[in-house]
N, C-alpha and C. Protein backbone atom coordinates (compact mmCIF):
# COMPACT_ATOMS: atom_id res chain seq x y z
N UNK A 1 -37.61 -4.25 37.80
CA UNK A 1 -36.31 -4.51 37.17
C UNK A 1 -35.36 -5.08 38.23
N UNK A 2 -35.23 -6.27 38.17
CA UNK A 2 -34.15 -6.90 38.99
C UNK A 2 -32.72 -6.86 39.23
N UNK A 3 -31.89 -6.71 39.32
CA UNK A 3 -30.24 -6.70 39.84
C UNK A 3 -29.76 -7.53 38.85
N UNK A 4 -30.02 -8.56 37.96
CA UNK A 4 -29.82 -9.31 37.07
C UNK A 4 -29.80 -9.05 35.99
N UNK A 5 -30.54 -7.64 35.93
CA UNK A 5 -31.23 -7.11 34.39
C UNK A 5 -29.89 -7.34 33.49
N UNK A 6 -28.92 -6.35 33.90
CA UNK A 6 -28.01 -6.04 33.29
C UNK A 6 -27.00 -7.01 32.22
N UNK A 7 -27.14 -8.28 33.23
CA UNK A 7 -26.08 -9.66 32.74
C UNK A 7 -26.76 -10.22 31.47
N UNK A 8 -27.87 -9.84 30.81
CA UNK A 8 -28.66 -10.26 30.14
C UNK A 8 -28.33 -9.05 28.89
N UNK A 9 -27.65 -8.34 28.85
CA UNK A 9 -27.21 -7.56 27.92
C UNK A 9 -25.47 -7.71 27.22
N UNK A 10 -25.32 -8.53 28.28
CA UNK A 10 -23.47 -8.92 27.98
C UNK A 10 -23.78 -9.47 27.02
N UNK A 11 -22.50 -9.44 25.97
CA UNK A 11 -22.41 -9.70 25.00
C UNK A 11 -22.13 -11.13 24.72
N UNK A 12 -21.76 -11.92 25.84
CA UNK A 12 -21.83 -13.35 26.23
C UNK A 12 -22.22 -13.70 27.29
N UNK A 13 -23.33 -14.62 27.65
CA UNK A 13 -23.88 -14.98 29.01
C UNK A 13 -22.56 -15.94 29.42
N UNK A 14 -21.35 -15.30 30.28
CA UNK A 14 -20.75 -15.97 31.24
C UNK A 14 -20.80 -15.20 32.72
N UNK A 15 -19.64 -15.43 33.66
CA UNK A 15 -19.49 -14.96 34.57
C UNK A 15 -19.15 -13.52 34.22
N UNK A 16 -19.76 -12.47 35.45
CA UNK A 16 -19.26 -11.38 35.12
C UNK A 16 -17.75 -11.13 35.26
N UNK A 17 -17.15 -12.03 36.36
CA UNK A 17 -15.57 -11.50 36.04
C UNK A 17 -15.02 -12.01 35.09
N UNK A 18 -15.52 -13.03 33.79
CA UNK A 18 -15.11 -13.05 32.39
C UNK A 18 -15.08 -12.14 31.70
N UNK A 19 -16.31 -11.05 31.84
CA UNK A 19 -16.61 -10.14 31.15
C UNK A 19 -15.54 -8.89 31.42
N UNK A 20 -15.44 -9.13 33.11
CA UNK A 20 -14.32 -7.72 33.60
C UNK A 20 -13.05 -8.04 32.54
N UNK A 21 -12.73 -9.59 32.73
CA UNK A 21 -11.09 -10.25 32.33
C UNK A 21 -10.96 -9.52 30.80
N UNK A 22 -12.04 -9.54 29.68
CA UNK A 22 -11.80 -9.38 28.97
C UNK A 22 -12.20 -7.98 28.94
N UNK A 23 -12.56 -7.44 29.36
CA UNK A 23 -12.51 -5.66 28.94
C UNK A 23 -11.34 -5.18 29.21
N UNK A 24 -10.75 -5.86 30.26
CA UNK A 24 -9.57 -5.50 30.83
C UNK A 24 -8.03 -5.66 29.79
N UNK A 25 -8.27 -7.20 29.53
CA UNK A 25 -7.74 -7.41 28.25
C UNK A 25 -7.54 -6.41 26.73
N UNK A 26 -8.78 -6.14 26.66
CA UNK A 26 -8.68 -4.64 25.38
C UNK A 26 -8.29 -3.58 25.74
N UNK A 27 -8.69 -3.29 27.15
CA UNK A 27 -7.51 -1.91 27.87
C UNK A 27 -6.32 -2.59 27.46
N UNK A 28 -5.98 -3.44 28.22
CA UNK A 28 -4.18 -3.66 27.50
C UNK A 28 -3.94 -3.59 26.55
N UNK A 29 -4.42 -4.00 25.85
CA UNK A 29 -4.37 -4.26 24.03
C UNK A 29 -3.80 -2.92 23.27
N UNK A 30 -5.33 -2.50 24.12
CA UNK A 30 -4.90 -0.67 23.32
C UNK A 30 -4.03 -0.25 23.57
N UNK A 31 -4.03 0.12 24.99
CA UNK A 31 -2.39 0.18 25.48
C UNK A 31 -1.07 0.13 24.81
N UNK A 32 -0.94 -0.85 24.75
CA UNK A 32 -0.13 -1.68 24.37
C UNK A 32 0.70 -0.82 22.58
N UNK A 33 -0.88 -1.03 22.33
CA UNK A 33 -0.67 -0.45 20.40
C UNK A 33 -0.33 1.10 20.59
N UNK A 34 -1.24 1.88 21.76
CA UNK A 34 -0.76 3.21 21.68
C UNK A 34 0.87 3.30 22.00
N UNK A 35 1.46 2.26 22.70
CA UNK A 35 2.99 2.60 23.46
C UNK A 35 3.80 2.00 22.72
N UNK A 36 3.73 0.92 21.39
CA UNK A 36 4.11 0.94 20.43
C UNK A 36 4.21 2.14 19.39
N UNK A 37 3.27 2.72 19.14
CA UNK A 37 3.03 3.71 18.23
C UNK A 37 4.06 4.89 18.55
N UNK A 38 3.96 5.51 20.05
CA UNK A 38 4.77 6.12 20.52
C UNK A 38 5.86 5.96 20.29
N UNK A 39 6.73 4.52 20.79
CA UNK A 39 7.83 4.30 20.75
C UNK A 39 8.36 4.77 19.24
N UNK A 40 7.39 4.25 17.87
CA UNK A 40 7.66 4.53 16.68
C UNK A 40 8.21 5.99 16.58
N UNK A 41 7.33 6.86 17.23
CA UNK A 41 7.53 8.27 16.96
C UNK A 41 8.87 8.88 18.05
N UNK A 42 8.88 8.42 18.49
CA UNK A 42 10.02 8.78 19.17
C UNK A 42 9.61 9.72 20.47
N UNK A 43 8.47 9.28 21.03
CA UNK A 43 7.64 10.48 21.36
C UNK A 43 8.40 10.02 22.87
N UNK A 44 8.40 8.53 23.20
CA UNK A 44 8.91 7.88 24.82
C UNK A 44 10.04 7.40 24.60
């Protein structure tokens, strides 16, 4: 099993720091919706 195995399971064959950019991207995202949600509630 080679060091490569893994990149062959991404859900798109690009660069892996595309793959970081966008995971990173849905952390914010969520983020984002949870600190909205909050704000709704009056919680922050």
């Amino acid at each position: 099993m080679s060091n490569d195995d893994w990149k062959k399971t991404l859900p798109f064959r690009r660069h892996w720091a595309v793959y970081l950019l966008f995971k990173v991207l849905i952390l914010a995202l969520a983020a984002f919706i949870v600190w909205r949600f909050l704000r709704a509630m009056d919680v922050v």
